[in-house]
Protein backbone atom coordinates (compact mmCIF):
# COMPACT_ATOMS: atom_id res chain seq x y z
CA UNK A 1 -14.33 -26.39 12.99
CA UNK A 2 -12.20 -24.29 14.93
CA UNK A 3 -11.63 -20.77 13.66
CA UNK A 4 -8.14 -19.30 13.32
CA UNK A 5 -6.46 -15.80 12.95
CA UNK A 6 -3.16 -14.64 12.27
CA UNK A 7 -2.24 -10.82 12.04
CA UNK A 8 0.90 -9.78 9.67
CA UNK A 9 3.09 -6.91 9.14
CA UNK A 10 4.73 -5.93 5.51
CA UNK A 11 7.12 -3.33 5.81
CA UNK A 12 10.10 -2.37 3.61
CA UNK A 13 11.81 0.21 1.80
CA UNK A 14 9.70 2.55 -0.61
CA UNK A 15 8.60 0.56 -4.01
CA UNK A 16 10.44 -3.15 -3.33
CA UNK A 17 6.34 -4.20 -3.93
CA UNK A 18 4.49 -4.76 -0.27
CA UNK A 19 1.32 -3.48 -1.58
CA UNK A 20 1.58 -5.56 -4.78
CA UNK A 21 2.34 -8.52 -2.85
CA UNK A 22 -0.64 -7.79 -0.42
CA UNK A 23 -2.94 -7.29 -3.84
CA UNK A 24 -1.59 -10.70 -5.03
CA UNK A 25 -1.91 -12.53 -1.74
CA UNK A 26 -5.76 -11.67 -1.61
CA UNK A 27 -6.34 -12.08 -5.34
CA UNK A 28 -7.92 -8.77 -5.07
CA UNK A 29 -6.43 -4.89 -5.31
CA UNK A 30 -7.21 -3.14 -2.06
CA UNK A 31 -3.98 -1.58 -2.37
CA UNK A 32 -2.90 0.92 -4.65
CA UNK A 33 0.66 0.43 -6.72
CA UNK A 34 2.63 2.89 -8.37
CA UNK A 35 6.76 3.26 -9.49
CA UNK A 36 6.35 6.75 -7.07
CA UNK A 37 8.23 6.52 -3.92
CA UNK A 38 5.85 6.65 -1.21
CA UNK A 39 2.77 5.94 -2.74
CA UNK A 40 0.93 4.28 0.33
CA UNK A 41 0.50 6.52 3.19
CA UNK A 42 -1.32 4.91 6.12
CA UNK A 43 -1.60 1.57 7.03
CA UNK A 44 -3.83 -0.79 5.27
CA UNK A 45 -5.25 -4.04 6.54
CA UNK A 46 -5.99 -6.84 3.81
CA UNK A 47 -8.03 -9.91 4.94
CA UNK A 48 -7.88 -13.57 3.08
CA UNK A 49 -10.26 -15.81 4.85
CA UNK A 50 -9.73 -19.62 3.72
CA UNK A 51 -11.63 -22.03 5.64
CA UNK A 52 -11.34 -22.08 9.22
CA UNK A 53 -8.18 -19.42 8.73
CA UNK A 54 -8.18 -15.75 8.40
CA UNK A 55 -5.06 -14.09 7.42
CA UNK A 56 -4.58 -10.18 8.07
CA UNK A 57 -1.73 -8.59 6.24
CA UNK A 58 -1.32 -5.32 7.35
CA UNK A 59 0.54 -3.27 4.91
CA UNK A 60 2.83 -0.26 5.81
CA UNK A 61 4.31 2.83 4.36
CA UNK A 62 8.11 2.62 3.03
CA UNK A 63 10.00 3.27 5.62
CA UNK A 64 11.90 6.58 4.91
CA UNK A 65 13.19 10.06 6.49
CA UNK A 66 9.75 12.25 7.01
CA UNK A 67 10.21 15.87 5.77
CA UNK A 68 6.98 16.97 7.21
CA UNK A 69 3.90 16.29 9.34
CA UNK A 70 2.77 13.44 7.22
CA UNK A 71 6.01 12.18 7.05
CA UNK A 72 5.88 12.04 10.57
CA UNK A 73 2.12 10.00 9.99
CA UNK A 74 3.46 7.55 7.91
CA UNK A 75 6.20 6.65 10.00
CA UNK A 76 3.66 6.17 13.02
CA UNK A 77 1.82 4.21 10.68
CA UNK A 78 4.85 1.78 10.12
CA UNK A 79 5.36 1.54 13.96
CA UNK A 80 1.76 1.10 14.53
CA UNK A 81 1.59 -1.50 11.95
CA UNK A 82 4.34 -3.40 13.37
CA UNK A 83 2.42 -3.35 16.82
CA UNK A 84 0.77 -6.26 18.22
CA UNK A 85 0.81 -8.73 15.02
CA UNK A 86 2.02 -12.39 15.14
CA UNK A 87 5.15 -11.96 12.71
CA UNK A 88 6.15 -9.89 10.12
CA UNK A 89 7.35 -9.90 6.29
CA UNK A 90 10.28 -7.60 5.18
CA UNK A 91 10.00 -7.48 1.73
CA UNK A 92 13.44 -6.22 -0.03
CA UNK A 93 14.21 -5.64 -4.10
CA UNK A 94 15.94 -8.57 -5.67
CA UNK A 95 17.00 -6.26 -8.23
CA UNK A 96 18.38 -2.91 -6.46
CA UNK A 97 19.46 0.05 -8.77
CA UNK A 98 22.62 -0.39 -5.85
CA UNK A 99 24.95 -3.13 -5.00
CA UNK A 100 24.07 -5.00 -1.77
CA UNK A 101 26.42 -6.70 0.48
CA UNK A 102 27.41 -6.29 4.20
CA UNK A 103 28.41 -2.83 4.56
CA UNK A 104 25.64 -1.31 2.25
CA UNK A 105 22.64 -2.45 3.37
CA UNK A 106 19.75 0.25 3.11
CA UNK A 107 19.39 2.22 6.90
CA UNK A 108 15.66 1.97 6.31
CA UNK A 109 15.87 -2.25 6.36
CA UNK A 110 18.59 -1.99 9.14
CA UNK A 111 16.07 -0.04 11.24
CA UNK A 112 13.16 -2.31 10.62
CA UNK A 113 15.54 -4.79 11.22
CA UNK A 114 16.54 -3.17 14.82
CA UNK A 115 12.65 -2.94 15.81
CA UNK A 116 12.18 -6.62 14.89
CA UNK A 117 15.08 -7.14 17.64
CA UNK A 118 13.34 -4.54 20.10
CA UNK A 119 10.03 -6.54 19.69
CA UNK A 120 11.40 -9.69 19.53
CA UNK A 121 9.24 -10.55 16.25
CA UNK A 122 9.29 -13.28 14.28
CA UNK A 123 10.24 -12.47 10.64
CA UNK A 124 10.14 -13.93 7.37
CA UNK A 125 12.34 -12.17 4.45
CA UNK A 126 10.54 -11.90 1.47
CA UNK A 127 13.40 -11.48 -1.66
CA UNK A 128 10.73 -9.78 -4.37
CA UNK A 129 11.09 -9.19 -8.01
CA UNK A 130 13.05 -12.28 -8.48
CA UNK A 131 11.32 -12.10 -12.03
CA UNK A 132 13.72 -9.02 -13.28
CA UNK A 133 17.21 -11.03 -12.14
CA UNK A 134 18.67 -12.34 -15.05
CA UNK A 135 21.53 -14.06 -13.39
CA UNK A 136 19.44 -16.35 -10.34
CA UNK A 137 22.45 -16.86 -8.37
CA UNK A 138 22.25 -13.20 -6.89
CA UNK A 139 19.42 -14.58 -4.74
CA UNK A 140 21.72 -17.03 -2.95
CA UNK A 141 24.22 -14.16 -2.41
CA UNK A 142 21.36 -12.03 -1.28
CA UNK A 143 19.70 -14.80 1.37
CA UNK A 144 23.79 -14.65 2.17
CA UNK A 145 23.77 -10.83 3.10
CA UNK A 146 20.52 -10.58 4.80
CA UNK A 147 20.43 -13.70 7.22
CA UNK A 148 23.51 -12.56 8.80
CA UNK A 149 21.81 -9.38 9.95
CA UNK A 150 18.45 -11.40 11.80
CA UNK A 151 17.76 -14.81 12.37
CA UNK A 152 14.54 -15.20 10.23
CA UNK A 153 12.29 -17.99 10.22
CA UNK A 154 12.15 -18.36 6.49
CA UNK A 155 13.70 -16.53 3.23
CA UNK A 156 10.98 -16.70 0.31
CA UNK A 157 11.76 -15.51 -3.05
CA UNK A 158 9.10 -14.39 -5.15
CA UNK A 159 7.66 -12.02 -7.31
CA UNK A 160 4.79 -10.21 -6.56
CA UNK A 161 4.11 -9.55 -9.71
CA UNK A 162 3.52 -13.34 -11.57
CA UNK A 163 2.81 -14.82 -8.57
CA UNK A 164 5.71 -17.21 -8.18
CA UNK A 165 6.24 -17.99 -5.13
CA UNK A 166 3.54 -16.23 -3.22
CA UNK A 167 2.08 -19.74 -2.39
CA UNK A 168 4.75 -20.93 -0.58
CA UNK A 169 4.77 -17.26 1.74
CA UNK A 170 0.85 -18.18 2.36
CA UNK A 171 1.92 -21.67 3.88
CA UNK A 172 4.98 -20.18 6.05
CA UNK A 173 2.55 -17.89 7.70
CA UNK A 174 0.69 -20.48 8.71
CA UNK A 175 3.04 -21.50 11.35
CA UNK A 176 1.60 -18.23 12.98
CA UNK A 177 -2.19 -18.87 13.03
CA UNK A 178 -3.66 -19.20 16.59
CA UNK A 179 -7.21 -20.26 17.95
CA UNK A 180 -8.99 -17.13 17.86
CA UNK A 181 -12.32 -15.97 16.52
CA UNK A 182 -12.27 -13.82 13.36
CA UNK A 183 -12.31 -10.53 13.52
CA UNK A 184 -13.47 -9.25 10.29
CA UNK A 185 -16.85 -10.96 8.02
CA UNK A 186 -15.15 -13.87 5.55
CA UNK A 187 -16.24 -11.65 3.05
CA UNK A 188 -14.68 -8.96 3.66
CA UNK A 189 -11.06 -7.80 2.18
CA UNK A 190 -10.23 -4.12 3.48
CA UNK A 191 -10.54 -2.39 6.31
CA UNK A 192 -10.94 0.65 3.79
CA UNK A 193 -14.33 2.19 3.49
CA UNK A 194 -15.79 2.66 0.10
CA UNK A 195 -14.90 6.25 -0.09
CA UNK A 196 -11.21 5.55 0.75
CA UNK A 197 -10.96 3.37 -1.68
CA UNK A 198 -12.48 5.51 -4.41
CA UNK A 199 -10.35 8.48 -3.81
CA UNK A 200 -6.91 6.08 -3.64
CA UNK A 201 -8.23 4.57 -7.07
CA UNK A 202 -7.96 8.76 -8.00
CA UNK A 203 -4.83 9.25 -6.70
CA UNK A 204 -3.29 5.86 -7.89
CA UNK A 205 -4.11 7.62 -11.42
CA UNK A 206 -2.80 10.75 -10.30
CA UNK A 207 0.82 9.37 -9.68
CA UNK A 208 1.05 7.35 -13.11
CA UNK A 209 0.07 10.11 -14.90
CA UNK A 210 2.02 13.28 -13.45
CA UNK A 211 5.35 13.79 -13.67
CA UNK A 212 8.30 13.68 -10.47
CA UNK A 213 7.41 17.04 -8.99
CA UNK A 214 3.72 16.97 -8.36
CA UNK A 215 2.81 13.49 -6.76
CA UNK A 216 4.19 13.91 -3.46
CA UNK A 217 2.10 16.78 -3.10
CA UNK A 218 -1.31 15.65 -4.08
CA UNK A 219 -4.25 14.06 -1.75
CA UNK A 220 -7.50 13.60 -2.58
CA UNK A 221 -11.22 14.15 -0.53
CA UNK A 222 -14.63 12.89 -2.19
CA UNK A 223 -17.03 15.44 -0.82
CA UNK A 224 -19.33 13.05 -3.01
CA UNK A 225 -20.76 9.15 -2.82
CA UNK A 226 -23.82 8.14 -3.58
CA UNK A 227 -25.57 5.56 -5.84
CA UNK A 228 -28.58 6.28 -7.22
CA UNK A 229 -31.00 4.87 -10.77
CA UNK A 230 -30.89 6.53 -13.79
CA UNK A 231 -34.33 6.78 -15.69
CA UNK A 232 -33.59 3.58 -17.23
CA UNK A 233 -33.93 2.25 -13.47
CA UNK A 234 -30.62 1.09 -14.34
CA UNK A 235 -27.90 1.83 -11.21
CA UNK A 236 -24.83 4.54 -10.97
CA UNK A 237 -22.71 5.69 -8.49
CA UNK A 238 -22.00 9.24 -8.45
CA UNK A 239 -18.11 10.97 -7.35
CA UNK A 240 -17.51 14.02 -6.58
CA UNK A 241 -13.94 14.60 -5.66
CA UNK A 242 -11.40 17.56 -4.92
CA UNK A 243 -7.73 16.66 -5.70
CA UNK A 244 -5.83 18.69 -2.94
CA UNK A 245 -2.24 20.09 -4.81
CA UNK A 246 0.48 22.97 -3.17
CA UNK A 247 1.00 25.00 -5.89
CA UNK A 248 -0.46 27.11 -9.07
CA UNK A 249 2.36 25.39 -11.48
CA UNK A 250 1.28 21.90 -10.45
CA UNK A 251 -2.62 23.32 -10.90
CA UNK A 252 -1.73 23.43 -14.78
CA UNK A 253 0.34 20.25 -14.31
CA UNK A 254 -2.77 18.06 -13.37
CA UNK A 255 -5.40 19.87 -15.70
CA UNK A 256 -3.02 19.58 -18.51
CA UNK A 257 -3.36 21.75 -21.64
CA UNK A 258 -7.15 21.99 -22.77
CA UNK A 259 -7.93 19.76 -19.78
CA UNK A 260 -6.06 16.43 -21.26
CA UNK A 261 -3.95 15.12 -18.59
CA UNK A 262 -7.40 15.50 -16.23
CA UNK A 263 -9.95 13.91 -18.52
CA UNK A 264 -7.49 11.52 -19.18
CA UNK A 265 -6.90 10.18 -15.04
CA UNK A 266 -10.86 10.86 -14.81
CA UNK A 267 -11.93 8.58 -17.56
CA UNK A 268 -9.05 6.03 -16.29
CA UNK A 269 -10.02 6.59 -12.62
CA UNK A 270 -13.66 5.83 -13.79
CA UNK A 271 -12.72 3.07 -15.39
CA UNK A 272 -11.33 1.35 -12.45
CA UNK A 273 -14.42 2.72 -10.11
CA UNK A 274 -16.88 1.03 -11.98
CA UNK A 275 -14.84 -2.72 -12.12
CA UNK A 276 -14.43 -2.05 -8.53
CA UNK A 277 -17.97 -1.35 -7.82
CA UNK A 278 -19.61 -3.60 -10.38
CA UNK A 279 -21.76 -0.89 -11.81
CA UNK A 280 -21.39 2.77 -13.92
CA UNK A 281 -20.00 5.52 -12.42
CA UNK A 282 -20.16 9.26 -13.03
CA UNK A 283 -16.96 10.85 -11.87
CA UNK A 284 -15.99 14.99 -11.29
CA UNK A 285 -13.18 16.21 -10.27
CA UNK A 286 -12.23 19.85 -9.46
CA UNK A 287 -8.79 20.96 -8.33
CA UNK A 288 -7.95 23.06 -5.51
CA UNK A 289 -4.72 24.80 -4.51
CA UNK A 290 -3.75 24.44 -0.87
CA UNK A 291 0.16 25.28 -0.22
CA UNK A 292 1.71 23.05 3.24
CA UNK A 293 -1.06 21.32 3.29
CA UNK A 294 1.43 18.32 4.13
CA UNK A 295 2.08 20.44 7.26
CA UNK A 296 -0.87 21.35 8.25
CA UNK A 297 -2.49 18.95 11.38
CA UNK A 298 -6.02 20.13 10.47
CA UNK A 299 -5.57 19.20 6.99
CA UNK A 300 -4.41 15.97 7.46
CA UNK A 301 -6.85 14.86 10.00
CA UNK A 302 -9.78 16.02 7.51
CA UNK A 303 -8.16 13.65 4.73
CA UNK A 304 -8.18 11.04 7.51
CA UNK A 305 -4.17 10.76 7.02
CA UNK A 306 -3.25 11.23 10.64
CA UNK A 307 -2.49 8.28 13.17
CA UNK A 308 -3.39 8.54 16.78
CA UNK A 309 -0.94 7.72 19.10
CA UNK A 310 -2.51 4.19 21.01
């Protein structure tokens, strides 16, 4: 049997669903999903190996205007992600909180749009959330809109979040598989080492739990990660993390009054470690004030946020 790879770019627009369309492609959550804007911040590769195929979905920050150094990361991390791969998936919002027709189409999706020109990609438009239109003929008008902008290979509705449609996606990708060796174990699903994934389980909790202000603000470092038996022989993994914020106020915010709002994303966050991992967990978090942090290059590079020019 000959072995087959294809590599894949999602990009979009903050919160139209890529990373709950990559979860649903690999029937698995490697990525994390929240209503925040901006809630993934570096690039994340999911891998579905089926048979003789593997498919690599690489999933991308919203494109948007950075404000500050990691801004300026994330927006690598969308170029980077874009680099390289066999085609690519623009995923848009069937159900915009704005009208969309020719002359107000989101700058973020024209400029995606523009590099798909520059790099001569193939693309496939992904209409999401078809599952909160109640009148189905705004998808024609939408397939309408966007195919005069790019001559796409295919225009899949869908929604990410029952599933419909997500089949169909799978099968137009596979016009893009080539002869190639695999490059990650059929097992595997992430790129994203165990601890990464532990502390975006933390801050996935984190941004459904806090209000507006605080998310944007917030990272989080496990200085902690280790499994060990309890005297029952039985197994546990032990956290320790440190949930990074920029001010005092959003100190309180997090901790909540008599500790609620953090025993409340700890025992949550737990919750999730421990399905993730198959066995109990013990969790601690502490919470540390450091203002710019989002500035700060050293910072950054410690929480393993940065992207390195290639």
């Amino acid at each position: 049997m000959s072995e087959k790879s294809v590599f894949v770019a999602m990009v979009g627009r903050s919160n139209v669903g890529k990373s709950s369309l990559l979860n649903k492609l690999l029937g698995q959550k490697v990525a994390i999903v929240s209503s925040k804007p901006q809630t993934t911040r570096t690039r994340i590769m999911g891998v579905l190996t089926k048979g003789e195929t593997q498919y690599v979905f690489i999933d991308t920050p919203g494109l948007h205007k950075p404000k500050n150094v990691l801004g300026e990361n994330m927006m690598k991390a969308v170029d980077g992600g874009m680099a390289d791969v066999d085609a690519a998936v623009l995923v848009v919002d069937a159900a915009p909180h704005f009208t969309v027709d020719s002359d107000n189409i989101p700058l973020a999706e024209l400029e995606l749009i523009d590099r798909f020109r520059q790099k001569k990609l193939p693309a496939v438009l992904v209409i999401n959330k078809i599952d909160l239109l109640e009148n189905k003929e705004e998808i024609l008008r939408l397939i309408t809109v966007y195919s005069k902008l790019y001559d796409f290979d295919a225009v899949i509705p869908l929604s990410a979040k029952t599933g419909n449609g997500v089949d169909i996606l799978l099968k137009e990708i596979d016009k893009y598989k080539k002869d190639s060796p695999h490059f990650f174990p059929d097992d595997e699903v992430t790129d994203q080492s165990e601890k990464v994934m532990v502390a975006e389980i933390i801050r996935e909790k984190l941004l459904r739990c806090l209000s507006k202000e605080v998310p944007h603000g917030i990272a989080v470092d496990i200085e902690k990660f280790y499994e060990r038996d309890t005297s029952e022989g039985e197994p546990i993994l032990e956290v320790e993390a440190v949930v990074f914020c920029e001010k005092d106020t959003h100190k309180g915010i997090i901790i909540g009054k008599g500790g609620a709002t953090l025993k409340k994303i700890g025992s949550v966050a737990r919750e999730d470690i421990e399905k993730f991992f198959g066995i109990r967990a013990n969790l601690k978090i502490w919470i540390k004030v450091k203002e710019g942090w989002r500035n700060n290059r050293g910072m950054i590079h410690t929480l393993g946020l940065d992207i390195t020019d290639n």
